[in-house]
PDB file of N, CA and C in Angstrom:
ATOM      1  N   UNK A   1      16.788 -83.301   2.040  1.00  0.00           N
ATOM      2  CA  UNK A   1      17.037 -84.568   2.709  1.00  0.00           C
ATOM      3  C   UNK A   1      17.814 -84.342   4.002  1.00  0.00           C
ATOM      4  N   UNK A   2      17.621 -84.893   4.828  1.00  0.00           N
ATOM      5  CA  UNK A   2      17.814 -84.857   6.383  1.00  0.00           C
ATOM      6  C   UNK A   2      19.334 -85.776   6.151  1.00  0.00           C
ATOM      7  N   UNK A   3      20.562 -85.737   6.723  1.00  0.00           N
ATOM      8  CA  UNK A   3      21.911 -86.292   7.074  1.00  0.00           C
ATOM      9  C   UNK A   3      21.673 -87.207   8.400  1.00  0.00           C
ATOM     10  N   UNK A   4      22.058 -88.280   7.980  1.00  0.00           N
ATOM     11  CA  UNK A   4      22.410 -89.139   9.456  1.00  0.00           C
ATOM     12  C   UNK A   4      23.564 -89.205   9.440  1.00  0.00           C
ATOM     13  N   UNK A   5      23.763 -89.548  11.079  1.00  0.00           N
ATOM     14  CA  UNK A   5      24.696 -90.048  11.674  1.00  0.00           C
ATOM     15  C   UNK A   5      24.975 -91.589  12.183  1.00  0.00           C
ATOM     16  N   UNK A   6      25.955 -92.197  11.940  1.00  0.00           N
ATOM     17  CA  UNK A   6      26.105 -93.463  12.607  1.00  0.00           C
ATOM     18  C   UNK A   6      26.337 -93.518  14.033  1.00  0.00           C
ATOM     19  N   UNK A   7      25.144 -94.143  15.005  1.00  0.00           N
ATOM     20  CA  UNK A   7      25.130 -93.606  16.440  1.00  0.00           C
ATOM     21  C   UNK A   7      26.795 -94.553  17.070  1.00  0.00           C
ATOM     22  N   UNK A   8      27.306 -95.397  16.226  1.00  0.00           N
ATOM     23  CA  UNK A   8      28.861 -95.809  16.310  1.00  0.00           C
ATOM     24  C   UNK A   8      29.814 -95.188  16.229  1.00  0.00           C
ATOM     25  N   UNK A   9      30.209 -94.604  15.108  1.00  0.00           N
ATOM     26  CA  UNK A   9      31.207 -93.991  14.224  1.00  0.00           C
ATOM     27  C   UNK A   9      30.961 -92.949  14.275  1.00  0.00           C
ATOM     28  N   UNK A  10      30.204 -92.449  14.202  1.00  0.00           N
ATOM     29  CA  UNK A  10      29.566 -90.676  13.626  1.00  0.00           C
ATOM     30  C   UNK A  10      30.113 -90.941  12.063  1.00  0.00           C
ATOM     31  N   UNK A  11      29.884 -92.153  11.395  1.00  0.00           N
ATOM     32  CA  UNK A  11      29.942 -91.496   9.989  1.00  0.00           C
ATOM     33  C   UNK A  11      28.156 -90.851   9.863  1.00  0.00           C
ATOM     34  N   UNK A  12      28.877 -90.144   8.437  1.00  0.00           N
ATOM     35  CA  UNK A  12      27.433 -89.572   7.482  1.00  0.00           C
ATOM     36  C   UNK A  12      27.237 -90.135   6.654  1.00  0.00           C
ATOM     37  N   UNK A  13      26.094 -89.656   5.694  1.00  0.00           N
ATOM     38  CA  UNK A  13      25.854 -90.108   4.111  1.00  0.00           C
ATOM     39  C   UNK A  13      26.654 -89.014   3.005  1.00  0.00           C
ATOM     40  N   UNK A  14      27.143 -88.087   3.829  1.00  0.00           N
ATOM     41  CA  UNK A  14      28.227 -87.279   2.975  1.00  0.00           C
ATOM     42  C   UNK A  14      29.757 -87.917   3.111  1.00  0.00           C
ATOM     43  N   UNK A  15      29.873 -88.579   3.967  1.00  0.00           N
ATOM     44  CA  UNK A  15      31.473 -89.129   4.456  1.00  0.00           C
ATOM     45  C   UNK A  15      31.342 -90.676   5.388  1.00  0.00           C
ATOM     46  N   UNK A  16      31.278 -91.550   4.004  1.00  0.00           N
ATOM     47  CA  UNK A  16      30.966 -93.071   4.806  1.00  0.00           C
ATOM     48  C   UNK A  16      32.408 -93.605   5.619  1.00  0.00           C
ATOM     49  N   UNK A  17      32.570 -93.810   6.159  1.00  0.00           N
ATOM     50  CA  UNK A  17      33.539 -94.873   6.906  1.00  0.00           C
ATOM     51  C   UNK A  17      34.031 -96.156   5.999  1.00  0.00           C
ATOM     52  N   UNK A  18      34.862 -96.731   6.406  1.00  0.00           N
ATOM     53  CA  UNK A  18      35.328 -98.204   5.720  1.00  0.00           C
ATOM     54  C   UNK A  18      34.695 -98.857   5.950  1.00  0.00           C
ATOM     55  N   UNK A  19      34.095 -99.678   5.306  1.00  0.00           N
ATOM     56  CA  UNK A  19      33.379-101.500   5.882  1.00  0.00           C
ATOM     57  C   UNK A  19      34.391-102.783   5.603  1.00  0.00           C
ATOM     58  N   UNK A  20      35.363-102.554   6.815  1.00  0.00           N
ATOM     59  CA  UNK A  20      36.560-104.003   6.659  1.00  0.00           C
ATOM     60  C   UNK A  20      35.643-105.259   5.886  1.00  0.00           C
ATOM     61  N   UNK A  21      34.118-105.801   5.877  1.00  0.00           N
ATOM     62  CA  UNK A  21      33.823-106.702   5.511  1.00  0.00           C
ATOM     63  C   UNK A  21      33.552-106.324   4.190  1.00  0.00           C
ATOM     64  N   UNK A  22      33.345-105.454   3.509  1.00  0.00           N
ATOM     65  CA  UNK A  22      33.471-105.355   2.112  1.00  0.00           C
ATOM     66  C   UNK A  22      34.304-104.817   1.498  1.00  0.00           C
ATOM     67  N   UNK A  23      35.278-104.170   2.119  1.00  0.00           N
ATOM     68  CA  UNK A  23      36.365-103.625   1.433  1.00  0.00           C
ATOM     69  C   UNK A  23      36.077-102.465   0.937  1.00  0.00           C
ATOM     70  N   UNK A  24      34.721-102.159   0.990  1.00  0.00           N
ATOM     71  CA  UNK A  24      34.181-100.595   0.426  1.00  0.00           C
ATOM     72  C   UNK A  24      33.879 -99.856   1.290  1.00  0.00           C
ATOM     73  N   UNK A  25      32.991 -98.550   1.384  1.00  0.00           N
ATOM     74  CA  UNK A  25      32.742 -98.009   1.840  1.00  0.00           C
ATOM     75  C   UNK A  25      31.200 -98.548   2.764  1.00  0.00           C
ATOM     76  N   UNK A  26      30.790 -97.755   3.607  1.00  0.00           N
ATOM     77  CA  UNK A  26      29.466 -98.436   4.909  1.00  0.00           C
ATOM     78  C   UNK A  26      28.345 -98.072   4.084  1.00  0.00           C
ATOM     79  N   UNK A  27      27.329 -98.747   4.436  1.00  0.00           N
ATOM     80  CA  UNK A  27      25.840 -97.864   4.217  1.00  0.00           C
ATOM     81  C   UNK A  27      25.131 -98.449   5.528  1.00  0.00           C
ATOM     82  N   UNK A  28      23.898 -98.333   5.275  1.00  0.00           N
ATOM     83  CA  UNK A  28      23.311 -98.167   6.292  1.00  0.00           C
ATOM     84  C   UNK A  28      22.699 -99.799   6.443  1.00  0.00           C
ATOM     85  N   UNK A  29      22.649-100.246   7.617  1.00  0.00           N
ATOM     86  CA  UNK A  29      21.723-101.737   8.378  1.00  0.00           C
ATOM     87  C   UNK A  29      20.715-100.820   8.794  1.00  0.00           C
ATOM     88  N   UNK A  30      19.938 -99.927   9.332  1.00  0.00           N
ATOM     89  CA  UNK A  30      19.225 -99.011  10.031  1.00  0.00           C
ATOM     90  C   UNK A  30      19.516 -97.530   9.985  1.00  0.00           C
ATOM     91  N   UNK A  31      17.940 -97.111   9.794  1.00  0.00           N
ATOM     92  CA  UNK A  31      18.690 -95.759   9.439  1.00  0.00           C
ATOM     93  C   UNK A  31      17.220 -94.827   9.661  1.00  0.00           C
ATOM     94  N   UNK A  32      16.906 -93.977  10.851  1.00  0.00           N
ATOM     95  CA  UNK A  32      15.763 -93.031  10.661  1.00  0.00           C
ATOM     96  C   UNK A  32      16.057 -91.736  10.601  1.00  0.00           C
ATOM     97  N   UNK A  33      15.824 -91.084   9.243  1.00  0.00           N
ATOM     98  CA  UNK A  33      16.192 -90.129   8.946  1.00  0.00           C
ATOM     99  C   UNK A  33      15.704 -88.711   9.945  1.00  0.00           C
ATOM    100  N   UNK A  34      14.789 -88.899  10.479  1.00  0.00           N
ATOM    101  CA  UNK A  34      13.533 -88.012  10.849  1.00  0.00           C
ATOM    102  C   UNK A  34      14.672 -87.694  12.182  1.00  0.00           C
ATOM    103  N   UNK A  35      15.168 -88.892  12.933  1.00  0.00           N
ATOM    104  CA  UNK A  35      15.861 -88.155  14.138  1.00  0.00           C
ATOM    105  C   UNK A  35      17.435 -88.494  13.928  1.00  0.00           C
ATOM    106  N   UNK A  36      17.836 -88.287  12.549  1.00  0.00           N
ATOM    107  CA  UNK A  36      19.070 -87.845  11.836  1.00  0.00           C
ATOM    108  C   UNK A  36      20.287 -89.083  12.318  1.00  0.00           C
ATOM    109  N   UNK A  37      20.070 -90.508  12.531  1.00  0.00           N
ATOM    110  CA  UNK A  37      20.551 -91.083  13.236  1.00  0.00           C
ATOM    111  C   UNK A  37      20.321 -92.338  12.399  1.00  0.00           C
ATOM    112  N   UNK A  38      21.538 -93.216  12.197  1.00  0.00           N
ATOM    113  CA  UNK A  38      21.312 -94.992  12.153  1.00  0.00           C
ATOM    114  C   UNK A  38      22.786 -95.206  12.815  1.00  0.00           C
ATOM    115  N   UNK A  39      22.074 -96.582  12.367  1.00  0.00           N
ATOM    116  CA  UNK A  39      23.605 -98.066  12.358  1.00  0.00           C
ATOM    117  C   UNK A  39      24.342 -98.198  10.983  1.00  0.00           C
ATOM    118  N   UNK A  40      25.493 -97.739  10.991  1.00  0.00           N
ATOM    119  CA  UNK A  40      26.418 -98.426   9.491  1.00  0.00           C
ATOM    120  C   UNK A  40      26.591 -99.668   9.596  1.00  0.00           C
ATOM    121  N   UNK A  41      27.151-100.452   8.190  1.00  0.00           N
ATOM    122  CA  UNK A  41      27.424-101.474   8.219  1.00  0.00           C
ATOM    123  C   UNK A  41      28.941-101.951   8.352  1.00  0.00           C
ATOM    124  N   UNK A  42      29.811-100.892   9.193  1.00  0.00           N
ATOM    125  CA  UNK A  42      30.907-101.398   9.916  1.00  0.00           C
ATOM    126  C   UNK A  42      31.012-101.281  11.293  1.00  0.00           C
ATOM    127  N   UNK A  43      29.276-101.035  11.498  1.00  0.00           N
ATOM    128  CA  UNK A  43      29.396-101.358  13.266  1.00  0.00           C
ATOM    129  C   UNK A  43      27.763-101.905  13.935  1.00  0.00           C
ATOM    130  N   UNK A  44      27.998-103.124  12.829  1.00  0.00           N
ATOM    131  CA  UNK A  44      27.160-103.836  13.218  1.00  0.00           C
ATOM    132  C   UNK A  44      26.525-104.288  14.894  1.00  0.00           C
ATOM    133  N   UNK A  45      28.121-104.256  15.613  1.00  0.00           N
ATOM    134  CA  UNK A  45      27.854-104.362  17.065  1.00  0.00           C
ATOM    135  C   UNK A  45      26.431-103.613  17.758  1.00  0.00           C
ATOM    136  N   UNK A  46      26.334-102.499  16.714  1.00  0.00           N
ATOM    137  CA  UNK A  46      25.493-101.045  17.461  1.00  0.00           C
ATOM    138  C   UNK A  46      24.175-101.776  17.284  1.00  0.00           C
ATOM    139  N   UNK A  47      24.017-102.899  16.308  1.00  0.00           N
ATOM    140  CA  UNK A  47      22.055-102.770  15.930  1.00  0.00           C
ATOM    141  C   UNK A  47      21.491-103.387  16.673  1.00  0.00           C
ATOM    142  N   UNK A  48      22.024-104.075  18.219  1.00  0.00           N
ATOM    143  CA  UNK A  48      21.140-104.281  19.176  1.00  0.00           C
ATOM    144  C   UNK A  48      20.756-103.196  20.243  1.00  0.00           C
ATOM    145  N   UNK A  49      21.941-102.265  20.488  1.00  0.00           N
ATOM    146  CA  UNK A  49      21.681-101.047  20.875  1.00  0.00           C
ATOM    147  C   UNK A  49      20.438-100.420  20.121  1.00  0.00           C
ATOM    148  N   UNK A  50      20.413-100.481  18.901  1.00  0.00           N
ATOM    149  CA  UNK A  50      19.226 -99.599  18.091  1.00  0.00           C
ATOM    150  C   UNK A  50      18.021-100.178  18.475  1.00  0.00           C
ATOM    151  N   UNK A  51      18.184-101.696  18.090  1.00  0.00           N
ATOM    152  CA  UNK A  51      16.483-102.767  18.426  1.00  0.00           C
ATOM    153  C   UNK A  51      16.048-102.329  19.611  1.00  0.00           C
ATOM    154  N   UNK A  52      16.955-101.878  20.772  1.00  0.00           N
ATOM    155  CA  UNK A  52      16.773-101.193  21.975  1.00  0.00           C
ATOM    156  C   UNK A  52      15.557-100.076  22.507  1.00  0.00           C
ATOM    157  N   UNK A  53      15.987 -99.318  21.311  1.00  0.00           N
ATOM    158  CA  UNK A  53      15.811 -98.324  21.135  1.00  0.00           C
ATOM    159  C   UNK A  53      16.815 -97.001  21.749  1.00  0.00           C
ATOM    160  N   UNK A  54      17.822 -97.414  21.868  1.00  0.00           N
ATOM    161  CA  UNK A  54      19.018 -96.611  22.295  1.00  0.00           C
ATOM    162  C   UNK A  54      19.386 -96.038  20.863  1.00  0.00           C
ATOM    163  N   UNK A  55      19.251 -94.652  20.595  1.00  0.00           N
ATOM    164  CA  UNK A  55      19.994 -93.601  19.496  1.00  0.00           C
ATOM    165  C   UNK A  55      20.944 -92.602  19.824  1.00  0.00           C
ATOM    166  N   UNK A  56      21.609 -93.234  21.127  1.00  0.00           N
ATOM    167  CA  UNK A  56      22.213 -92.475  21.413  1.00  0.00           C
ATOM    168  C   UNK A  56      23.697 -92.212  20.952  1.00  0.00           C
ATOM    169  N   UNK A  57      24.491 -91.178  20.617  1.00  0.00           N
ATOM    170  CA  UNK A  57      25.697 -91.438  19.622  1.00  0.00           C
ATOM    171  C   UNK A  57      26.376 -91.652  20.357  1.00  0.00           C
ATOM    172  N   UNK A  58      27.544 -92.555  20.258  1.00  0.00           N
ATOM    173  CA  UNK A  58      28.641 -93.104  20.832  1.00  0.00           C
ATOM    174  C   UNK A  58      29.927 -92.067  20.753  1.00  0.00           C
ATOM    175  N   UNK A  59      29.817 -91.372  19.772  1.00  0.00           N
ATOM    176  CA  UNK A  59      31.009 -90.571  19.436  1.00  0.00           C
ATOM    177  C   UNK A  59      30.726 -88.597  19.351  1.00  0.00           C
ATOM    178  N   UNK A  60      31.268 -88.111  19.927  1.00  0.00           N
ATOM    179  CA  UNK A  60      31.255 -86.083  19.737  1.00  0.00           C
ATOM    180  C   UNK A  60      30.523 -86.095  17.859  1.00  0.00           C
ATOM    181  N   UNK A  61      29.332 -85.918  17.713  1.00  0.00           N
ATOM    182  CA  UNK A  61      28.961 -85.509  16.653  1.00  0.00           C
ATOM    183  C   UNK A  61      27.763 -84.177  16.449  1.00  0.00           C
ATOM    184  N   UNK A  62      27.950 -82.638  15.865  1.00  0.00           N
ATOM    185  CA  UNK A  62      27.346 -81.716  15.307  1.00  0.00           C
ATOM    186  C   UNK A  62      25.774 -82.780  14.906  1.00  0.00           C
ATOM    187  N   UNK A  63      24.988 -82.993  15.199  1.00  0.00           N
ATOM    188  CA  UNK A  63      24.131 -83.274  14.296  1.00  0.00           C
ATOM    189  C   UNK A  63      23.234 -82.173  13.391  1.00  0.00           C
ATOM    190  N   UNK A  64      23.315 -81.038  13.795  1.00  0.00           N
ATOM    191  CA  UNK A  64      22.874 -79.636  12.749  1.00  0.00           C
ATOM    192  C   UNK A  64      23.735 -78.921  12.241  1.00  0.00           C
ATOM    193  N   UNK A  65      24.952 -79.650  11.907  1.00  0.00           N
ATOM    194  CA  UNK A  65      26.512 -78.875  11.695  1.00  0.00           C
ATOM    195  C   UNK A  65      25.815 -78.753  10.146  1.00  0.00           C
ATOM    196  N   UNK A  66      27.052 -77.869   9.035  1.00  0.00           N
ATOM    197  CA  UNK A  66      26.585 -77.679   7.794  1.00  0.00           C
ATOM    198  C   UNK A  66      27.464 -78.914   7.057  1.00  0.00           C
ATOM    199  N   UNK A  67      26.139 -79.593   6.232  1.00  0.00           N
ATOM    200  CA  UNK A  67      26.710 -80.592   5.258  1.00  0.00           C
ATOM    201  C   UNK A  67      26.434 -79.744   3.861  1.00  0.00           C
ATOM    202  N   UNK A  68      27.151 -80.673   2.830  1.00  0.00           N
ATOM    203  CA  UNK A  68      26.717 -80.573   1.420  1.00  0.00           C
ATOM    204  C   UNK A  68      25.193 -80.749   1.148  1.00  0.00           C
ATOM    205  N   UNK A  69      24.571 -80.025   0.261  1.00  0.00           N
ATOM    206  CA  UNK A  69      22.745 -80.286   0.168  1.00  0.00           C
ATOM    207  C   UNK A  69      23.063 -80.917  -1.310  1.00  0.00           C
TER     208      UNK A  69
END
C-alpha cells in the first residue's frame, strides 16, 4: 500500500494529526493514493485547492521517506 500525505499538514496514514472537530484523530475528505497525496479532515480549508487540482504540499514532506509496511 502506497502512504499519503496531507497536501496541508503533511500528516500520514501512519501518523494522523488531531481533528479539533472530532476530538479524534484526521482521516481522509480526499485521498489519491497513486500520487501519494490527499486532504485530511483537519484541513478542510485545502479541498478546494484539491477540486483545483492543486497537490501541491503546503508543508517540507519526504514523500519516499521509510514508513511502517
Amino acid at each position: 500500500m502506497q502512504i499519503a500525505h496531507c497536501i496541508g499538514c503533511g500528516c500520514h496514514d501512519y501518523a494522523a494529526c488531531h481533528d479539533e472537530a472530532t476530538g479524534g484523530p484526521c482521516s481522509w475528505l480526499a485521498v489519491d493514493y497513486a500520487a501519494r497525496v490527499g486532504v485530511c479532515s483537519a484541513c478542510p480549508d485545502e479541498l478546494e485547492r484539491w477540486r483545483q487540482g492543486d497537490r501541491e504540499l503546503a508543508v517540507p514532506v519526504d514523500l519516499h521517506g521509510d514508513h511502517p509496511r
